[in-house]
N, C-alpha and C. Protein backbone atom coordinates (compact mmCIF):
# COMPACT_ATOMS: atom_id res chain seq x y z
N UNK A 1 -107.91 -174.92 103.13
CA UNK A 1 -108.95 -174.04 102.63
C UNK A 1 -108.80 -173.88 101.13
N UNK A 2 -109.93 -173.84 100.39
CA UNK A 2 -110.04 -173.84 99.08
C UNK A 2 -109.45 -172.09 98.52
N UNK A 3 -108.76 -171.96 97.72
CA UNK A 3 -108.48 -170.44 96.90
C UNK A 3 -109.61 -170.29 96.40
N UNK A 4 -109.89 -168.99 95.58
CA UNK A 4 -111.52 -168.53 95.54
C UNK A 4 -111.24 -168.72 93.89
N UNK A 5 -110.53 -169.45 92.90
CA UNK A 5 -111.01 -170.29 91.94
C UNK A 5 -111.60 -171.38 92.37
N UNK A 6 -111.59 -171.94 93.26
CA UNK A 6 -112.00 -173.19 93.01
C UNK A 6 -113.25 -173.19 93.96
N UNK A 7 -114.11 -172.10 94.19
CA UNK A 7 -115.51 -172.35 94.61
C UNK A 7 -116.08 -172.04 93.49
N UNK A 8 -117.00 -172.48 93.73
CA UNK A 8 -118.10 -172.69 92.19
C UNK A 8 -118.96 -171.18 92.15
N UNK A 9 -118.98 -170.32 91.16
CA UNK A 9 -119.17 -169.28 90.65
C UNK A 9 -121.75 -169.66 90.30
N UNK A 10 -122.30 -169.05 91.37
CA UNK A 10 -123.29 -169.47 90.99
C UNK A 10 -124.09 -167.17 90.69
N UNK A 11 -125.03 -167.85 89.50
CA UNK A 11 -125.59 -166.70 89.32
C UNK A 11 -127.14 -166.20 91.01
N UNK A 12 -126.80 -164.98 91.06
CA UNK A 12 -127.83 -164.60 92.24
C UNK A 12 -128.29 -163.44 92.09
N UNK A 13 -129.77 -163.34 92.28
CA UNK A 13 -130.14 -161.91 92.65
C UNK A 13 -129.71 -161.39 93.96
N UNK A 14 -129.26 -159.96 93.61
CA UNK A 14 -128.96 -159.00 94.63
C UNK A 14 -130.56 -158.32 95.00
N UNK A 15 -130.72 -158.47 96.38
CA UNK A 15 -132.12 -158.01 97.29
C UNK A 15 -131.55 -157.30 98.25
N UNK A 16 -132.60 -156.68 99.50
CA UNK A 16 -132.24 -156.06 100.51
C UNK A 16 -132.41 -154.57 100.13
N UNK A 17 -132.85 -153.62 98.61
CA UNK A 17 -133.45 -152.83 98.69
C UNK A 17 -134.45 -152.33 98.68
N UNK A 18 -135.39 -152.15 99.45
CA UNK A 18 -136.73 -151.89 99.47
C UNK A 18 -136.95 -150.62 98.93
N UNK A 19 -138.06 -150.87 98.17
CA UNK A 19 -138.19 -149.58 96.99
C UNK A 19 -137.34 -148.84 95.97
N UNK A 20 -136.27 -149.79 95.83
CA UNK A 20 -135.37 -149.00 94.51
C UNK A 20 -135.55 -150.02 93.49
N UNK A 21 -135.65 -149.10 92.14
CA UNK A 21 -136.12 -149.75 90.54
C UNK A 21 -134.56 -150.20 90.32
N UNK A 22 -134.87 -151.65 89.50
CA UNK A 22 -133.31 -152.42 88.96
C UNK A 22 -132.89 -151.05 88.37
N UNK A 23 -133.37 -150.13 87.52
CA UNK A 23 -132.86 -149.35 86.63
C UNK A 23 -132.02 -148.30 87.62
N UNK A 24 -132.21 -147.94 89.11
CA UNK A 24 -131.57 -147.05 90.06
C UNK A 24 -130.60 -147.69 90.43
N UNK A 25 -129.69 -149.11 90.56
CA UNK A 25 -128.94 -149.75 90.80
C UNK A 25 -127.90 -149.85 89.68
N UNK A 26 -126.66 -150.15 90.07
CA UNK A 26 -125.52 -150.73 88.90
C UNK A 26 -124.19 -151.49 89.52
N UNK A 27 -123.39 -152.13 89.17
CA UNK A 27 -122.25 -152.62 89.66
C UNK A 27 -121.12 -152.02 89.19
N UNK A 28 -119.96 -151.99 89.64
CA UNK A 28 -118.75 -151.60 89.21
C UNK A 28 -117.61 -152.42 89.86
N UNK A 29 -116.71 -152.61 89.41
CA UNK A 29 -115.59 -153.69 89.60
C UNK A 29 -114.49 -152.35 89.89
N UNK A 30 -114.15 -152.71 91.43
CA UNK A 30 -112.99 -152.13 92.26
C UNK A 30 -111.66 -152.50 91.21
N UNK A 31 -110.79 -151.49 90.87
CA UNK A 31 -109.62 -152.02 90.24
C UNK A 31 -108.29 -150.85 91.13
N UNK A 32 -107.83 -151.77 92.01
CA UNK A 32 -106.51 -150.78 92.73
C UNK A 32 -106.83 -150.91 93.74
N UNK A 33 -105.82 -150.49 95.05
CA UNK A 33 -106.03 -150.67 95.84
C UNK A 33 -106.17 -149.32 97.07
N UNK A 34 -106.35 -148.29 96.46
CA UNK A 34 -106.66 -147.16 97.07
C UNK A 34 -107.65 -147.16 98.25
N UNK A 35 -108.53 -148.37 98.50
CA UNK A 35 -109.69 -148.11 98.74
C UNK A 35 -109.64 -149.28 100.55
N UNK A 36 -108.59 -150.04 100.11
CA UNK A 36 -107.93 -151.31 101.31
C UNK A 36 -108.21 -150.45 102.88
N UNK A 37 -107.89 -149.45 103.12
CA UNK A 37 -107.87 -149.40 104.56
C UNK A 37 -109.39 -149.63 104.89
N UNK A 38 -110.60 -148.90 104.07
CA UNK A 38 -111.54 -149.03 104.35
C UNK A 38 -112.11 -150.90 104.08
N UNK A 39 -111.04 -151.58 103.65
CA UNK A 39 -111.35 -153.30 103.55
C UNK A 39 -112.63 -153.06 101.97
N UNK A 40 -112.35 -152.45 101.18
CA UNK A 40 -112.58 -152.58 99.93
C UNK A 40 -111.37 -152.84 98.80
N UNK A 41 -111.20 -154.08 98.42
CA UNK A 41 -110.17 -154.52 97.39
C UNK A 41 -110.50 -154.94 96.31
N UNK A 42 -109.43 -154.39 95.59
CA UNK A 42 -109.13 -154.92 94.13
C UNK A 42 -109.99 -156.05 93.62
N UNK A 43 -110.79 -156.18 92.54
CA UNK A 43 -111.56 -157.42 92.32
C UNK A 43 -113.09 -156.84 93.07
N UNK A 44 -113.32 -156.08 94.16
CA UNK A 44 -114.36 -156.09 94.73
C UNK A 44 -115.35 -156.05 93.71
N UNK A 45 -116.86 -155.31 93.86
CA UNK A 45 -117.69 -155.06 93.37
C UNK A 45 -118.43 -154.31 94.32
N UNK A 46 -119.02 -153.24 93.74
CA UNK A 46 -119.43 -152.32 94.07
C UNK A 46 -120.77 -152.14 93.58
N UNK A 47 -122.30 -151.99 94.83
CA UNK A 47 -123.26 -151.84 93.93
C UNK A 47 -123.47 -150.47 94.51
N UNK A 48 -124.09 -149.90 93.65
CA UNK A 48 -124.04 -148.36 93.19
C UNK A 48 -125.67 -148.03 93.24
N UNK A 49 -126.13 -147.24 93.78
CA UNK A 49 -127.71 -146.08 93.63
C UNK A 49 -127.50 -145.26 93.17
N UNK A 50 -127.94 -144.78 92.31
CA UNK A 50 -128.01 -143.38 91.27
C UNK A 50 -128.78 -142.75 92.41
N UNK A 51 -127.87 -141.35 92.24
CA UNK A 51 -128.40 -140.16 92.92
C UNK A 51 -127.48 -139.13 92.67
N UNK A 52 -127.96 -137.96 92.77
CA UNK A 52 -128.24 -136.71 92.10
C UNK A 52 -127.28 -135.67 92.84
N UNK A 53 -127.14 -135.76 94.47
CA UNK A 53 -126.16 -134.93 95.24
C UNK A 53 -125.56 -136.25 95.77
N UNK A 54 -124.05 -135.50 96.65
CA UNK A 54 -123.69 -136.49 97.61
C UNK A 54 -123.31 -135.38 98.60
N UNK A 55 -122.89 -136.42 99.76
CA UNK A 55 -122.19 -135.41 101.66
C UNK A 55 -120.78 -135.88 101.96
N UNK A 56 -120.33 -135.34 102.64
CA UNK A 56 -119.17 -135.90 102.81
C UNK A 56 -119.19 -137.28 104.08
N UNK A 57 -120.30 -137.86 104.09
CA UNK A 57 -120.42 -139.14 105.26
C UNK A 57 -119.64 -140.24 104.10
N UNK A 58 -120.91 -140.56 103.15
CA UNK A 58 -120.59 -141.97 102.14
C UNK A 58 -119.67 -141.76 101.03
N UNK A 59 -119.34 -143.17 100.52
CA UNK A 59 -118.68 -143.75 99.27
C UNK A 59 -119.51 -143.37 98.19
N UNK A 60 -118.70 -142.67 96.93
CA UNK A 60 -119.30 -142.40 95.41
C UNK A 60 -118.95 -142.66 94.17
N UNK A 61 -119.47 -143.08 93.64
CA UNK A 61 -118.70 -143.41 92.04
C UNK A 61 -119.30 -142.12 91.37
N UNK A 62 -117.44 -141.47 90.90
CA UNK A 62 -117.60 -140.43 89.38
C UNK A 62 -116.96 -140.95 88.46
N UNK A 63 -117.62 -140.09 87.44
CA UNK A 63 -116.67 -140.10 86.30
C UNK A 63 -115.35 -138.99 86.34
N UNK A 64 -114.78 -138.81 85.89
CA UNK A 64 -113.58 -137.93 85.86
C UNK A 64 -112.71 -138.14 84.60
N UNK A 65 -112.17 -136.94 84.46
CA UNK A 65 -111.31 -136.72 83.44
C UNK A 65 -110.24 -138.14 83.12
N UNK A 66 -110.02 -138.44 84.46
CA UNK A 66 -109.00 -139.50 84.32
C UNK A 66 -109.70 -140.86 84.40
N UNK A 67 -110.73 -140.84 84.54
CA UNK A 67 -111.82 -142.18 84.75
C UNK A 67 -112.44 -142.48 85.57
N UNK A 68 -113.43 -143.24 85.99
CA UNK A 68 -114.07 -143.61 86.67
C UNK A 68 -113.44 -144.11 88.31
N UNK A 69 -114.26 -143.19 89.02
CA UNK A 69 -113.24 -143.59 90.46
C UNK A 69 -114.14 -143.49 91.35
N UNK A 70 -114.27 -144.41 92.60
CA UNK A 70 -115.09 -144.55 93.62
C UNK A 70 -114.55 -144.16 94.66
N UNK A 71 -114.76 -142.90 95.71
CA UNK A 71 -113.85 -142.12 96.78
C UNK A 71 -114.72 -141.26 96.87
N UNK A 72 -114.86 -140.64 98.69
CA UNK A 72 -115.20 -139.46 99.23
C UNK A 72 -115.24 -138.65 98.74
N UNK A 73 -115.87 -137.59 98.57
CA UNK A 73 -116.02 -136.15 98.20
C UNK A 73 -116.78 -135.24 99.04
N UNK A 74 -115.86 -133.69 99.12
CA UNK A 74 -116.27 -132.85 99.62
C UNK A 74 -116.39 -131.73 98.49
N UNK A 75 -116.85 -130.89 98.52
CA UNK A 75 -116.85 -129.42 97.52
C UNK A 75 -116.55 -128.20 98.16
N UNK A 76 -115.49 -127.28 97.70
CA UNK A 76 -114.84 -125.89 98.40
C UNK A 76 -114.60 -125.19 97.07
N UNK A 77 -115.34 -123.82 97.41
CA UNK A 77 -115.13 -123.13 96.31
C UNK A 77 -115.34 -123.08 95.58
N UNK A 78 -116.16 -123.90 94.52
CA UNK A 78 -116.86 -124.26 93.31
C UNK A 78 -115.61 -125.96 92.83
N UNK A 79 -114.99 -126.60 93.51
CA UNK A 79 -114.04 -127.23 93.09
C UNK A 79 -114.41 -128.45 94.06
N UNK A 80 -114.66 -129.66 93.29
CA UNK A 80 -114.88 -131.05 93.82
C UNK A 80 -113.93 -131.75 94.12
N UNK A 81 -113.33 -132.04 95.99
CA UNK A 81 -112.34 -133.01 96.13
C UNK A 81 -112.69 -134.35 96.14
N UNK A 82 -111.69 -134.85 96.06
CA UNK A 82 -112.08 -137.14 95.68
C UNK A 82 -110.98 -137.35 96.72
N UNK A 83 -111.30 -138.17 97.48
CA UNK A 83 -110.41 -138.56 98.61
C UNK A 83 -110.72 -139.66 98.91
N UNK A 84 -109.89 -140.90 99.46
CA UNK A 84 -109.88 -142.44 99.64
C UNK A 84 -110.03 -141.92 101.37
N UNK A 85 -109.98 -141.40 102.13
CA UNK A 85 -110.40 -141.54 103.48
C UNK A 85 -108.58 -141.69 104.63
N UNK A 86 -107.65 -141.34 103.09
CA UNK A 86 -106.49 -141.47 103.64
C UNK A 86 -105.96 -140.03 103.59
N UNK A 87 -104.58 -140.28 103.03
CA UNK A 87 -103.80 -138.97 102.77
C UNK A 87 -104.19 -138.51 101.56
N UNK A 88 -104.34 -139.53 100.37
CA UNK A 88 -104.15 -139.19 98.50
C UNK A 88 -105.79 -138.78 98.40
N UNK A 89 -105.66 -137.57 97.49
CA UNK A 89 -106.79 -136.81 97.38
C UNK A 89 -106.42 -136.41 95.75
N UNK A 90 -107.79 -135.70 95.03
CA UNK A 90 -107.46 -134.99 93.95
C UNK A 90 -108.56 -133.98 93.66
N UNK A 91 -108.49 -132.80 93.04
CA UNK A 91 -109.53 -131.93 92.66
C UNK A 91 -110.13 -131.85 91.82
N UNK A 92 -111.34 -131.20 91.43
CA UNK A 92 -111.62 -130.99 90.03
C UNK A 92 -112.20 -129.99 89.98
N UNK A 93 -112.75 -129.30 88.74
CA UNK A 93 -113.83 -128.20 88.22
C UNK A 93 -115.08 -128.78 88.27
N UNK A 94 -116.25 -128.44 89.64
CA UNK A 94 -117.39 -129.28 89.69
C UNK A 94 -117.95 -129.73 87.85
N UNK A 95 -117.83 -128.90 87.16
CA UNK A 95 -117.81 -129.26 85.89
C UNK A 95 -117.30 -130.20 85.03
N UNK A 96 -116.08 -130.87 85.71
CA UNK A 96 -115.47 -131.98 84.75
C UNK A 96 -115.95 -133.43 85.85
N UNK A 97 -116.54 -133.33 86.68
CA UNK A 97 -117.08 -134.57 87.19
C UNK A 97 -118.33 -134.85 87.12
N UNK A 98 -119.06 -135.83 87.41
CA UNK A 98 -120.01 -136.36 86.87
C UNK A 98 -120.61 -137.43 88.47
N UNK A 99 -121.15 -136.95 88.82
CA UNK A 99 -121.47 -137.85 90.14
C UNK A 99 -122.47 -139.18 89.59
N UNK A 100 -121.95 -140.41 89.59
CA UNK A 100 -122.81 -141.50 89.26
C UNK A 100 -123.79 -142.18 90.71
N UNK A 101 -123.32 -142.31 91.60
CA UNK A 101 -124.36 -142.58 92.36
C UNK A 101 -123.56 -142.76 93.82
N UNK A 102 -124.00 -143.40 94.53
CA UNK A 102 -123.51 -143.80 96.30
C UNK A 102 -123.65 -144.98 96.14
N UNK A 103 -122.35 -145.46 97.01
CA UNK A 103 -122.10 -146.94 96.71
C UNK A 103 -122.82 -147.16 98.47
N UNK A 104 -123.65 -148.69 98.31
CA UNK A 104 -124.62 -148.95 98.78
C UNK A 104 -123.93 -150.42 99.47
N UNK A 105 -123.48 -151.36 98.87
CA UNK A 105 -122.83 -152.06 99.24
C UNK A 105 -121.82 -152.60 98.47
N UNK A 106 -120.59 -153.82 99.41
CA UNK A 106 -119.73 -154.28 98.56
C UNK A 106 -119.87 -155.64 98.88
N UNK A 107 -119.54 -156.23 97.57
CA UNK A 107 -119.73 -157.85 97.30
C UNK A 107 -118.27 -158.34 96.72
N UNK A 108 -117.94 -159.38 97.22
CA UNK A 108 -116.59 -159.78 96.70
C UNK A 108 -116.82 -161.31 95.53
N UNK A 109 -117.78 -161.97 96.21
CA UNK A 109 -118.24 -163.26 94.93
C UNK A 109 -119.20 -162.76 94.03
N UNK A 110 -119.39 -161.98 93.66
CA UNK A 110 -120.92 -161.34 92.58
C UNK A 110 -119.75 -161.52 90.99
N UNK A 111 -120.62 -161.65 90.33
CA UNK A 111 -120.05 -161.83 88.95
C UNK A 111 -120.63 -160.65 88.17
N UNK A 112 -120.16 -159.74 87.34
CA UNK A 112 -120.90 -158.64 86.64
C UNK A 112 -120.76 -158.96 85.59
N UNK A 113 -122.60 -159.02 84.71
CA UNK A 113 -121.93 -159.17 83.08
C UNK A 113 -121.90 -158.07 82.50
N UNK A 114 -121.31 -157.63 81.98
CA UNK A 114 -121.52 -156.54 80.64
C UNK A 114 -122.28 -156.56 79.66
């Protein structure tokens, strides 16, 4: 079996959302492995919907004090938890996070340009 350098890297549109504007979509590149039990790894890619609240069902990309991180969230008390769906969790001041959107799907061959 070939290692995944040596398949050929081709450019593709991402489809399959009906009724969302390119501008409501974004990618983000998984870095760590916090995210493995749920079979999201390191290298992944992550496409992302902008939206405005989240629940505690789906996957979210925030911003945070410490950076950008894709993990569960619940809210208690005026205080936003981030949780991988395991044990490791962290809090914040709904104020120092920044909810970027719900991750929609994951792609492991997608190339993101900057």
């Amino acid at each position: 079996m070939k290692n995944n350098n040596e398949f050929k890297k081709e450019k593709r549109t991402i489809s399959g959302f009906p009724g969302a504007k390119a501008d409501e979509l974004f990618a983000v590149e998984v870095c760590g492995s916090t995210l493995n039990n749920i079979k999201i790894f390191d290298g992944d890619k992550l496409i992302v919907k902008k939206v405005s609240e989240f629940n505690e069902r789906n996957l979210y990309v925030f911003d945070t004090p410490n950076g950008r991180t894709a993990k569960f969230a619940f809210e208690f008390f005026g205080d936003i938890f981030l949780h991988n769906n395991r044990k490791w969790s962290s809090n914040f001041k709904a104020e120092e996070v920044k909810l970027l959107g719900v991750v929609v799907r994951v792609e492991r061959d997608l190339e993101v340009e900057q």
